[in-house]
N, C-alpha and C. Protein backbone atom coordinates (compact mmCIF):
# COMPACT_ATOMS: atom_id res chain seq x y z
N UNK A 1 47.12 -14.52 18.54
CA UNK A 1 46.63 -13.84 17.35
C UNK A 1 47.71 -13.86 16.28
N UNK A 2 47.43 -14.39 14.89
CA UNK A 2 48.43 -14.58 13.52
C UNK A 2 48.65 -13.01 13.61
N UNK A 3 49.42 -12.90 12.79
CA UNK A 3 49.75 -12.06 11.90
C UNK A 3 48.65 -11.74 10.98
N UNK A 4 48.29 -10.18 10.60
CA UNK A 4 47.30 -9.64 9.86
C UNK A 4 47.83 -10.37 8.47
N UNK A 5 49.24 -10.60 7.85
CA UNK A 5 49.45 -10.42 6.64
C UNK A 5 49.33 -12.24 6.57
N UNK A 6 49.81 -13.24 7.40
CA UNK A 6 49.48 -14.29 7.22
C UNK A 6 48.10 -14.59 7.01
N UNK A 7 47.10 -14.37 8.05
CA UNK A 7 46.19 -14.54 7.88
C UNK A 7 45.41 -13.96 6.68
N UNK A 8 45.60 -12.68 5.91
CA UNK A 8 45.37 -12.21 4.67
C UNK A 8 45.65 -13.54 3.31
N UNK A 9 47.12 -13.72 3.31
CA UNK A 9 47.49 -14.62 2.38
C UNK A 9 46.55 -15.87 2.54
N UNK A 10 46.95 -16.49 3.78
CA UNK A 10 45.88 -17.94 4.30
C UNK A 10 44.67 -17.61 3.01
N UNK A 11 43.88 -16.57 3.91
CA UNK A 11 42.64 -16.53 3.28
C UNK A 11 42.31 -16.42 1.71
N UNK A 12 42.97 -15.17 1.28
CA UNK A 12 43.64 -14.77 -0.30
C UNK A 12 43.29 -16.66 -1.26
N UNK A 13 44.00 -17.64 -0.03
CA UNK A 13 44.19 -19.49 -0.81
C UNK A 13 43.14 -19.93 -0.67
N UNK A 14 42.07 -19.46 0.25
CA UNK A 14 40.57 -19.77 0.33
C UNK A 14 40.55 -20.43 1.74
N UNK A 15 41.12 -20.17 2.70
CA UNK A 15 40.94 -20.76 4.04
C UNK A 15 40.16 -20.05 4.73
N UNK A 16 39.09 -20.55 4.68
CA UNK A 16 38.05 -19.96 5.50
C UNK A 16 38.03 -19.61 7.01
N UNK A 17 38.38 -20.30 7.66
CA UNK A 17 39.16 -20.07 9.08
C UNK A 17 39.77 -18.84 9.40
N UNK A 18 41.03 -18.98 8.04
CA UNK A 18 41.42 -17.58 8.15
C UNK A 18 40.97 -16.33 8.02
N UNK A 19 40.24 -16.46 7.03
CA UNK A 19 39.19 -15.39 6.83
C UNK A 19 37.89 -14.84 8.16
N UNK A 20 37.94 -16.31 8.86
CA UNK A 20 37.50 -15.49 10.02
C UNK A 20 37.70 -14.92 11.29
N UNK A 21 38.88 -15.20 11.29
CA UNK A 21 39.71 -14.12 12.05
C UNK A 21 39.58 -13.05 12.02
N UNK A 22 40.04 -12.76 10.31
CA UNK A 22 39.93 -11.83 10.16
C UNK A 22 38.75 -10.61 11.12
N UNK A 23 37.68 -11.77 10.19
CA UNK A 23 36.64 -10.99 10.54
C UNK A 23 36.37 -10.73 12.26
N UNK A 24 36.68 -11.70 12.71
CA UNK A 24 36.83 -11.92 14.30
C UNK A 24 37.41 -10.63 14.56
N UNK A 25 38.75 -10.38 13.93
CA UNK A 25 39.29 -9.17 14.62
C UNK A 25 38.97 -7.68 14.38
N UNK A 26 38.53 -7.56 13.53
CA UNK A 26 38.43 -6.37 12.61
C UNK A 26 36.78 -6.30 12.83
N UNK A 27 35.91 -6.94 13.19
CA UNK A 27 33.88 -6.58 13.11
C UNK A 27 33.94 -5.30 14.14
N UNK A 28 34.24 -5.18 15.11
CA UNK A 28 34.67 -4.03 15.91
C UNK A 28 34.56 -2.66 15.60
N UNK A 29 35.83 -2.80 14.95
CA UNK A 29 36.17 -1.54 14.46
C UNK A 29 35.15 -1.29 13.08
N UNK A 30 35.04 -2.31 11.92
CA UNK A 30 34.08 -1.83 11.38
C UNK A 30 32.50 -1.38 11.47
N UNK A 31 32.10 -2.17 12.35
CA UNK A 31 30.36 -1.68 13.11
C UNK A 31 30.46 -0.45 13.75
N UNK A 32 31.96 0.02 14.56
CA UNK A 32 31.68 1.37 15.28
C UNK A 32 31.92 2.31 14.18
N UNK A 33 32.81 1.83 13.44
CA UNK A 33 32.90 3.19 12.01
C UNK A 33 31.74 3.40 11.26
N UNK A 34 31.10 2.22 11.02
CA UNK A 34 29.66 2.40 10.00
C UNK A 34 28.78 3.19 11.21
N UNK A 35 28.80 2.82 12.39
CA UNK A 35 27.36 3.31 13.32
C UNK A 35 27.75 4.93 13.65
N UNK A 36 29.18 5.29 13.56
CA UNK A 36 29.61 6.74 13.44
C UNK A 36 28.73 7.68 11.90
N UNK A 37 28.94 6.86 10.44
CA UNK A 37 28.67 7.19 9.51
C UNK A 37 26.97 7.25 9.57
N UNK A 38 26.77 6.52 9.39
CA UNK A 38 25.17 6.02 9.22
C UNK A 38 24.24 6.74 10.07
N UNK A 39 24.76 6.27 11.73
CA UNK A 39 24.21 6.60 12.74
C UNK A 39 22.48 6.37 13.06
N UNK A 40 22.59 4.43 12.48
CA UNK A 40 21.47 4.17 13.05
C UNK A 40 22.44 2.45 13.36
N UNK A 41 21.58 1.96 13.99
CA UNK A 41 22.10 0.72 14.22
C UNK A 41 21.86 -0.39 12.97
N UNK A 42 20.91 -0.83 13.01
CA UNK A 42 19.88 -1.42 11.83
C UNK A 42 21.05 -1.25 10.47
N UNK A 43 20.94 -0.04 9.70
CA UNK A 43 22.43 0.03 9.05
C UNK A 43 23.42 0.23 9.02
N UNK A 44 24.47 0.18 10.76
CA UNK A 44 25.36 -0.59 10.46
C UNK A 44 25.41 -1.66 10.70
N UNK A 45 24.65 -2.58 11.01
CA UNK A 45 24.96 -4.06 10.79
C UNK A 45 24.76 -4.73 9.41
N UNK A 46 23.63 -3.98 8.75
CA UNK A 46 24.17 -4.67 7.26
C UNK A 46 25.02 -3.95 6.80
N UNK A 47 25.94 -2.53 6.87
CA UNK A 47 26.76 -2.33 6.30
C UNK A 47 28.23 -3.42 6.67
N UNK A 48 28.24 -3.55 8.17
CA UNK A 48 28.95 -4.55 8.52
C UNK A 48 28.72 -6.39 7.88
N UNK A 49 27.86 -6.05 7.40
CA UNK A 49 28.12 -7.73 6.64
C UNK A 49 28.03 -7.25 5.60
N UNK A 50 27.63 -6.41 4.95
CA UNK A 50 27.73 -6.05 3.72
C UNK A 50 29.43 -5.93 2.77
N UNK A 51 30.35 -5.07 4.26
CA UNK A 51 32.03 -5.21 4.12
C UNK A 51 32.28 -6.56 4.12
N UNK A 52 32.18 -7.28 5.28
CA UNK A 52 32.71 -8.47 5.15
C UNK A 52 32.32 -9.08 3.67
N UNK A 53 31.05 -9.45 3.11
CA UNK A 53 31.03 -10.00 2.08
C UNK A 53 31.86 -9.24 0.58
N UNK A 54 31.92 -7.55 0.81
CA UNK A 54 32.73 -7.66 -0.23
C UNK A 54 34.23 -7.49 -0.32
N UNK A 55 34.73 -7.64 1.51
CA UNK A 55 35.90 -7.84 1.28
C UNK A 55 36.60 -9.52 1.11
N UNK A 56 35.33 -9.84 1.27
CA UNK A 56 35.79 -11.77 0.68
C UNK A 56 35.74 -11.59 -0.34
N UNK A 57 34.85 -11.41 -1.21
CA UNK A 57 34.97 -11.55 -2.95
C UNK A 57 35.95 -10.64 -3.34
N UNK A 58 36.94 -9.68 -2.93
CA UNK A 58 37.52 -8.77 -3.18
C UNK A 58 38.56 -8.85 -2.87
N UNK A 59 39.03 -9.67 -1.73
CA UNK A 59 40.54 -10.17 -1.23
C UNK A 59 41.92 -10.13 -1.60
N UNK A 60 41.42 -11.25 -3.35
CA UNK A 60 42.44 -11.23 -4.16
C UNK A 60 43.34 -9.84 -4.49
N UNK A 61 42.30 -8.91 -4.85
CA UNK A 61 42.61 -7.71 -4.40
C UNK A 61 43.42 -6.83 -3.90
N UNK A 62 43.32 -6.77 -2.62
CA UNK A 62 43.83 -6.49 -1.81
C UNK A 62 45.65 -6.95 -2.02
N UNK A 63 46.00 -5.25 -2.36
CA UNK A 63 47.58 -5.51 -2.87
C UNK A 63 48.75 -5.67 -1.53
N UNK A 64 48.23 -5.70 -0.03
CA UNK A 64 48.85 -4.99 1.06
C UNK A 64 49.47 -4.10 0.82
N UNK A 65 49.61 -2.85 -0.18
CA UNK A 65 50.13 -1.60 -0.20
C UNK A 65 49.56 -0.63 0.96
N UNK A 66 48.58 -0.82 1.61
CA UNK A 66 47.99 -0.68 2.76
C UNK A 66 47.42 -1.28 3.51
N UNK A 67 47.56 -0.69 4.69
CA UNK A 67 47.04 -1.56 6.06
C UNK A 67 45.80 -2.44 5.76
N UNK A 68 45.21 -3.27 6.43
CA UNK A 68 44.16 -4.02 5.95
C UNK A 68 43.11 -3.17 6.75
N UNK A 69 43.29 -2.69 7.45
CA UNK A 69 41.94 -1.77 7.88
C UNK A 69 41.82 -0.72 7.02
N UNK A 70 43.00 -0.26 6.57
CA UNK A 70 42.62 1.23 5.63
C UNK A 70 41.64 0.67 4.21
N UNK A 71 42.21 -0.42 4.18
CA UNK A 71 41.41 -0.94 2.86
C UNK A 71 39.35 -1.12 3.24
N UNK A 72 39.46 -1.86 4.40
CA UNK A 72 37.90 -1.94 4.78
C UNK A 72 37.48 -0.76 5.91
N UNK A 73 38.14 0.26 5.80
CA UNK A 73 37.41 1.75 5.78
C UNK A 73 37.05 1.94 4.61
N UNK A 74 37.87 1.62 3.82
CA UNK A 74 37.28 2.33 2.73
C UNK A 74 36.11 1.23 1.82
N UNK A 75 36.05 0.58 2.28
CA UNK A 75 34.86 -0.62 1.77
C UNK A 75 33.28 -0.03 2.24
N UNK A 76 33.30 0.04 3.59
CA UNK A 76 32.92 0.49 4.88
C UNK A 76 32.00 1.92 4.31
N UNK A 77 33.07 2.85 3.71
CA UNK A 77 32.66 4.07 3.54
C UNK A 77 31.87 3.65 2.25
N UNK A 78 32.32 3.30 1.04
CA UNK A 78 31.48 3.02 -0.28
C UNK A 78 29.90 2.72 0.16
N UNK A 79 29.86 1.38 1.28
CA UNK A 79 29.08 1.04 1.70
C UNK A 79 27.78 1.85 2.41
N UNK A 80 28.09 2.94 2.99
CA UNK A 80 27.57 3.73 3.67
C UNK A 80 27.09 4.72 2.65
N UNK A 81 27.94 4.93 1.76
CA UNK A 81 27.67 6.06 0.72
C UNK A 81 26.51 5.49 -0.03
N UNK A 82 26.59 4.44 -0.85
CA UNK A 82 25.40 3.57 -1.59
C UNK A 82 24.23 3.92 -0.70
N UNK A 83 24.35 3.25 0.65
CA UNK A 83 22.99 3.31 1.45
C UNK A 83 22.21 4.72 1.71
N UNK A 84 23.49 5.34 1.79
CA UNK A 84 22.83 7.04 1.76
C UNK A 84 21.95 7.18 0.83
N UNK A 85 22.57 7.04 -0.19
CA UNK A 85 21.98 7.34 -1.86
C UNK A 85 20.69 6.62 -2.06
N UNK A 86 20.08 5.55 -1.34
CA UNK A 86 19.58 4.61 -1.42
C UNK A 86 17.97 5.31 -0.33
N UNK A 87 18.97 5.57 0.76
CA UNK A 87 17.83 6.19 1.93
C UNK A 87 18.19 7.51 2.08
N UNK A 88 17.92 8.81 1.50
CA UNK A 88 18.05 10.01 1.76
C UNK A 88 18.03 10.53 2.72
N UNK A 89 17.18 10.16 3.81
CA UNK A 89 17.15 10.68 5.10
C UNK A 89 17.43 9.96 6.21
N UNK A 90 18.13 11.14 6.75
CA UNK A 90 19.13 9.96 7.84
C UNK A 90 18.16 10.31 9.38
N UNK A 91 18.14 9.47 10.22
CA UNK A 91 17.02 9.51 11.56
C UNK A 91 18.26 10.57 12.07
N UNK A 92 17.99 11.18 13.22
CA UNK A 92 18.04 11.52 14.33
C UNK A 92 18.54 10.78 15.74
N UNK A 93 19.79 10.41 15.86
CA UNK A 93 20.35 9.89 16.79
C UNK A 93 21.17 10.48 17.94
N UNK A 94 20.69 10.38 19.03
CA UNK A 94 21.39 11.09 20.19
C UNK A 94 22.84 10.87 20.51
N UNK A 95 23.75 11.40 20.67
CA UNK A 95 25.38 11.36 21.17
C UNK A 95 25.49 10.16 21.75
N UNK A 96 23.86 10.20 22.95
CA UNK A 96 24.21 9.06 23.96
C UNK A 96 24.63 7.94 23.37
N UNK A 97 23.51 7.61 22.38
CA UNK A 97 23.29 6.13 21.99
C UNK A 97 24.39 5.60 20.91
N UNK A 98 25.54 6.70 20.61
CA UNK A 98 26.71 6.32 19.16
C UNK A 98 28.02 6.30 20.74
N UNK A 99 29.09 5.98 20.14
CA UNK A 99 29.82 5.65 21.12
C UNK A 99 31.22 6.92 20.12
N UNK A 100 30.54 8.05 19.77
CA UNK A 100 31.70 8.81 19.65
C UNK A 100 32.22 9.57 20.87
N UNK A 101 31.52 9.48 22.17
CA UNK A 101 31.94 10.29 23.23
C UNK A 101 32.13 8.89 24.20
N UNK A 102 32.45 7.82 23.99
CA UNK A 102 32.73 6.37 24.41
C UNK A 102 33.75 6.86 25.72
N UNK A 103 33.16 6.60 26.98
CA UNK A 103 34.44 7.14 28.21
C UNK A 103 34.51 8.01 28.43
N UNK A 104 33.76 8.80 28.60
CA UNK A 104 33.24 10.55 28.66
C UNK A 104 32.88 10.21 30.37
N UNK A 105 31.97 9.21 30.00
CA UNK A 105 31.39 9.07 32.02
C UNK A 105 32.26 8.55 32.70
N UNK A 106 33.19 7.94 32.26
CA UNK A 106 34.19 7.64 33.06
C UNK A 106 35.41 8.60 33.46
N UNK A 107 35.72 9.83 32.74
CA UNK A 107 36.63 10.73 32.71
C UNK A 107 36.51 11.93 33.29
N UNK A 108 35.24 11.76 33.41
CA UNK A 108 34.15 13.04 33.76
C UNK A 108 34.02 12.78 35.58
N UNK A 109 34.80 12.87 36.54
CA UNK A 109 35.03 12.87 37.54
C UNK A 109 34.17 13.91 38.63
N UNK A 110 33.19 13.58 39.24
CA UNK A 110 32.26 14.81 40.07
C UNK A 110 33.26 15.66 40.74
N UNK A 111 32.65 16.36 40.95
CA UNK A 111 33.64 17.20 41.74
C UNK A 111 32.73 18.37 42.71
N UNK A 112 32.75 18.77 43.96
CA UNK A 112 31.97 19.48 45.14
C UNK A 112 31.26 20.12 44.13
N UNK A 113 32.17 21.39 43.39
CA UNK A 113 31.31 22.22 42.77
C UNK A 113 30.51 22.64 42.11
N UNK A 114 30.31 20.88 41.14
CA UNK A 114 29.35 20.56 39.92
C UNK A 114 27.81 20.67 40.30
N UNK A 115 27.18 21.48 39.86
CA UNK A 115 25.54 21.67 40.15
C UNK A 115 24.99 21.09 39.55
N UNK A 116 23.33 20.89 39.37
CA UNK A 116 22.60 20.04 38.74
C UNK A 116 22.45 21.19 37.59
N UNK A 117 22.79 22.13 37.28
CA UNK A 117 22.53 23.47 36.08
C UNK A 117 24.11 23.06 35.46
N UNK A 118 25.09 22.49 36.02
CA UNK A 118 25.94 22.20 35.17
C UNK A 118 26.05 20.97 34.51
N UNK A 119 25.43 19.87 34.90
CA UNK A 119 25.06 18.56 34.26
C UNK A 119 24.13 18.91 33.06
N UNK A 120 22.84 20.22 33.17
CA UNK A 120 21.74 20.49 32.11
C UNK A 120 22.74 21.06 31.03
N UNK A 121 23.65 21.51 31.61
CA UNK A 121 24.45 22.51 30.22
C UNK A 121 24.90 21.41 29.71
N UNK A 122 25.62 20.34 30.20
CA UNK A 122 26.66 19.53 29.87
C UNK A 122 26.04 18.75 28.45
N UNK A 123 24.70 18.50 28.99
CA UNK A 123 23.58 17.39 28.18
C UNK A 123 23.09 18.72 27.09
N UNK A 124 23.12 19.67 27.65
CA UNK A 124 22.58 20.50 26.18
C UNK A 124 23.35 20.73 25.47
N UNK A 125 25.05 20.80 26.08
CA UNK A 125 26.30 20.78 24.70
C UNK A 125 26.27 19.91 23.62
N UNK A 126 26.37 18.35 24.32
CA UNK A 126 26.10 17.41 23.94
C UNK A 126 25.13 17.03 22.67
N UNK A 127 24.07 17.48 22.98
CA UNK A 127 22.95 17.96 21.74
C UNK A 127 22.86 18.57 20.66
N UNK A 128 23.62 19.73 21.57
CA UNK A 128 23.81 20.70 19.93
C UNK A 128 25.12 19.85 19.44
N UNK A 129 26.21 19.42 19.58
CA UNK A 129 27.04 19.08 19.46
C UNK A 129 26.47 18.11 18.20
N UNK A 130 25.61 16.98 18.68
CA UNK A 130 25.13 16.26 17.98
C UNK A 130 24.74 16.72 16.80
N UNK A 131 23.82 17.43 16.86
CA UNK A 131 22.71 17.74 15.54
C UNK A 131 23.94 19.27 15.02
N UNK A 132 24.85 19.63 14.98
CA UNK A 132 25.90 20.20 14.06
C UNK A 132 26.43 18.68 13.15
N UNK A 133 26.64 17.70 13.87
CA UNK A 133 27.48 16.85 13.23
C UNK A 133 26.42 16.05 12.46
N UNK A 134 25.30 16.04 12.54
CA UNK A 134 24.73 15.42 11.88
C UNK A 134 24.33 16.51 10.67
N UNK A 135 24.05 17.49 11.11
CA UNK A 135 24.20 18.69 9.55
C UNK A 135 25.20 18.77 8.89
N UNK A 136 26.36 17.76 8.88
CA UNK A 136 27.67 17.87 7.99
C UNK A 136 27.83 17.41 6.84
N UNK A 137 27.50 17.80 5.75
CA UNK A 137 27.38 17.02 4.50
C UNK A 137 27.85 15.73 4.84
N UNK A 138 27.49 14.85 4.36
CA UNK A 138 28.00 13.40 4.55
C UNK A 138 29.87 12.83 4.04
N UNK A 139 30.30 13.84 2.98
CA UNK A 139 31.50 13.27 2.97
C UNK A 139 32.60 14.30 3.62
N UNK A 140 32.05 15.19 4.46
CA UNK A 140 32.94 15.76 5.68
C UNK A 140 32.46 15.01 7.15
N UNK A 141 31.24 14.16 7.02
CA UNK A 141 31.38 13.84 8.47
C UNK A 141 32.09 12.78 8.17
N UNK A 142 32.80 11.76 7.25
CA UNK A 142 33.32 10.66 6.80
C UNK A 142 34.94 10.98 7.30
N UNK A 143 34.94 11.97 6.82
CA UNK A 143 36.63 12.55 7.20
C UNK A 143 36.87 12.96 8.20
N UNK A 144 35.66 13.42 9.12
CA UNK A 144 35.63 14.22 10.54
C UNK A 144 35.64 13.23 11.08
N UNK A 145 35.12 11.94 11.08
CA UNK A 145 34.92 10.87 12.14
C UNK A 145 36.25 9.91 11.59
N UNK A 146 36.97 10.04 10.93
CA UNK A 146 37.57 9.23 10.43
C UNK A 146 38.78 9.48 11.12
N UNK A 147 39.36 11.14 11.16
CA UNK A 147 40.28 11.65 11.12
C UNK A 147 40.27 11.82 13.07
N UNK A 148 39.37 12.85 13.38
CA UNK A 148 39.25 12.98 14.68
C UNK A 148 38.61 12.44 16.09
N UNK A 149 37.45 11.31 15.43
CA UNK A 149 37.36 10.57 16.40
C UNK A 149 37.60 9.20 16.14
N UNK A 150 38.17 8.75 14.71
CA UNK A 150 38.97 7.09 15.02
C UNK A 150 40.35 7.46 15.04
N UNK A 151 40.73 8.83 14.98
CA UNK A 151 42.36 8.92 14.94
C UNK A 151 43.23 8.59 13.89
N UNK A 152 43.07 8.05 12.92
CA UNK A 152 43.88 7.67 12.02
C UNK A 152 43.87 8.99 10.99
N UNK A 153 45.39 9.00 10.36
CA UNK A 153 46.23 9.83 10.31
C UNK A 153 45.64 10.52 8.86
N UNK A 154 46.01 11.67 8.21
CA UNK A 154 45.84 12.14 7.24
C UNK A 154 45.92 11.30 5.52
N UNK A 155 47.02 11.06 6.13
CA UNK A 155 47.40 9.87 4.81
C UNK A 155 46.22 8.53 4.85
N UNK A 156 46.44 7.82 5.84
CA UNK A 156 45.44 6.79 5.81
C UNK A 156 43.86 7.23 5.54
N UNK A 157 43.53 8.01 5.79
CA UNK A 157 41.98 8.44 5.25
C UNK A 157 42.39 9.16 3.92
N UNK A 158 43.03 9.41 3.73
CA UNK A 158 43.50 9.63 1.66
C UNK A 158 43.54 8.33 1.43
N UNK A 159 43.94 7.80 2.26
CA UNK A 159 43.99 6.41 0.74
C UNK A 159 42.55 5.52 0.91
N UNK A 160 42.32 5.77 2.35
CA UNK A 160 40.64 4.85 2.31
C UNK A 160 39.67 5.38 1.91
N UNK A 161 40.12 6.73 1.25
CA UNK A 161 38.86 7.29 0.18
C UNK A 161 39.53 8.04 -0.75
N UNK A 162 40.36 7.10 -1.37
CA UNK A 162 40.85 7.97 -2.11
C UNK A 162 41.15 8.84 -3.06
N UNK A 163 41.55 10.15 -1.82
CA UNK A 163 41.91 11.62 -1.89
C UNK A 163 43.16 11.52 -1.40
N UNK A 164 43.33 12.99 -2.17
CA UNK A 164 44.76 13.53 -2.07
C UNK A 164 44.94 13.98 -0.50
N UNK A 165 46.04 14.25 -0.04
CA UNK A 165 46.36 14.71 1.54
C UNK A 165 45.41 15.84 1.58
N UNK A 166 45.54 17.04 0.36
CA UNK A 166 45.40 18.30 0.15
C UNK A 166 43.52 18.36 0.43
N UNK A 167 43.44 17.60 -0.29
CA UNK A 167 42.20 17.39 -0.36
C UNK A 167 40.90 16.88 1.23
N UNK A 168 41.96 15.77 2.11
CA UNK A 168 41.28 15.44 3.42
C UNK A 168 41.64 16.89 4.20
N UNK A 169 42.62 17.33 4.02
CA UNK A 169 42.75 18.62 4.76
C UNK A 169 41.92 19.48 4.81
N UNK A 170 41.43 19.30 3.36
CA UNK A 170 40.44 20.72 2.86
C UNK A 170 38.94 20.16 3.63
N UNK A 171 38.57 19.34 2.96
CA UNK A 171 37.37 18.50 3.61
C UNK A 171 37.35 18.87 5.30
N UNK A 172 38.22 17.95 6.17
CA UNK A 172 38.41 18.49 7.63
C UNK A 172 38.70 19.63 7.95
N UNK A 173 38.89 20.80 7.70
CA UNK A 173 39.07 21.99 8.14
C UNK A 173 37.71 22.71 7.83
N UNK A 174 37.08 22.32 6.63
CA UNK A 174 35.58 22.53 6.30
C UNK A 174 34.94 22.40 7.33
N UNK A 175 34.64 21.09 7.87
CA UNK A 175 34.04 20.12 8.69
C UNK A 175 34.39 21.11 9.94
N UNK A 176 35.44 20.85 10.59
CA UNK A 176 35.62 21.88 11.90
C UNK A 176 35.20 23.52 12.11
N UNK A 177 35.56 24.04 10.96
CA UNK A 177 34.76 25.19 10.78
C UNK A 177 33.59 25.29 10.94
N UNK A 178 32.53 24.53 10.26
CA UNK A 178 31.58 24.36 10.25
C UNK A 178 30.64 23.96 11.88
N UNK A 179 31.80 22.99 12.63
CA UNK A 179 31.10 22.82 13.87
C UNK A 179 31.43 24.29 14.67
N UNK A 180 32.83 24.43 14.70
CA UNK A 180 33.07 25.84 15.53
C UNK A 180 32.15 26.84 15.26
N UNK A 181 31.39 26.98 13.96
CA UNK A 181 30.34 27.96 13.63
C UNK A 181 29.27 27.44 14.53
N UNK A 182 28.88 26.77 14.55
CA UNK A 182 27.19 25.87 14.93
C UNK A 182 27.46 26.19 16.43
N UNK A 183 28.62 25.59 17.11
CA UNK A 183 28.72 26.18 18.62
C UNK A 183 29.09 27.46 18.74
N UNK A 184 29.72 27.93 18.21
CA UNK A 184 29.50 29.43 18.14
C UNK A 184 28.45 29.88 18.65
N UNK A 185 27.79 29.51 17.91
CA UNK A 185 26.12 30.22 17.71
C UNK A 185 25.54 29.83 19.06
N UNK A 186 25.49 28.54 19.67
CA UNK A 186 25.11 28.09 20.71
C UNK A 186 25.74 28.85 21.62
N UNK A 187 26.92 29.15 21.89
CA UNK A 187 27.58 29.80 22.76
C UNK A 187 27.22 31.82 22.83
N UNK A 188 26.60 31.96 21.90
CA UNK A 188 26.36 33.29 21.86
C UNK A 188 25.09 33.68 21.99
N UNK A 189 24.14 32.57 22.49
CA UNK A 189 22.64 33.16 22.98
C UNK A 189 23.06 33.38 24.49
């Protein structure tokens, strides 16, 4: 595997090859970020070709003052945002079928004492869990999924949508509040 920044330049000269590397390496991570946002399949795959095509026409662009993924998060996100605006209502997608709990069944180890009333709770957390995060205004679940389930750091989601630090802070602490309320509530019937 080149180098991200060779292969950037390569492409930047019009080497198509290089450019698909790129894309080779990076479709991954962008289809699971759009199918986090979106949370249908159907759109993220055109949001995923939708990035790729405008991070080809856009390349030149691209100053490497940041990572090359921070740049097509934030392509990624525009992308998702348009389509929102475009389709107001977002479906209804189960935890199961998004891969934000990706290795959950694998970590999740039986154990003597586990009952079949603790598997029903497990799948009803799961649920509510879901439909809180899907009640999250759309540009706190952008920062919530950005920040806490792709991991990347405060700064890098300021600059792939860019906001100030002060500002993703404010957004994500919104966002968490907001779920700790929703399970709250679940937790108190």
């Amino acid at each position: 595997m080149q180098d991200d920044t060779v292969l950037i330049e390569a492409a930047k000269a019009g080497d198509k090859k290089a450019f698909g590397q790129l894309v080779k390496e990076y479709e991954q991570l962008v289809y699971s970020f759009s199918f986090k946002i979106c949370r249908d399949k159907e759109k993220a795959e055109e949001v995923l070709q939708e990035t790729f095509i405008n991070a080809y026409r856009g390349l030149k662009s691209f100053s490497g003052k940041s990572k090359f993924s921070t740049w097509l998060y934030r392509i990624v996100t525009n992308n998702c945002l348009m389509m929102h605006r475009k389709k107001s209502h977002e479906p209804v997608v189960s935890l199961e079928e998004t891969d934000l709990f990706k290795g959950t069944e694998e970590l999740q180890i039986a154990h003597w004492g586990e009952t079949p009333h603790d598997a029903v709770l497990n799948s009803e957390l799961k649920e509510v869990l879901d439909t809180a995060i899907q009640k999250l205004p759309l540009e706190y679940r952008i920062v919530f999924v950005m920040r806490d389930v792709e991991g990347l750091s405060t700064e890098e989601v300021g600059k792939s949508l860019k906001l100030s630090v002060p500002a993703v802070k404010s957004r994500l602490h919104r966002a968490r509040l907001f779920l700790r309320n929703e399970l709250n509530e679940y937790f108190a019937k």
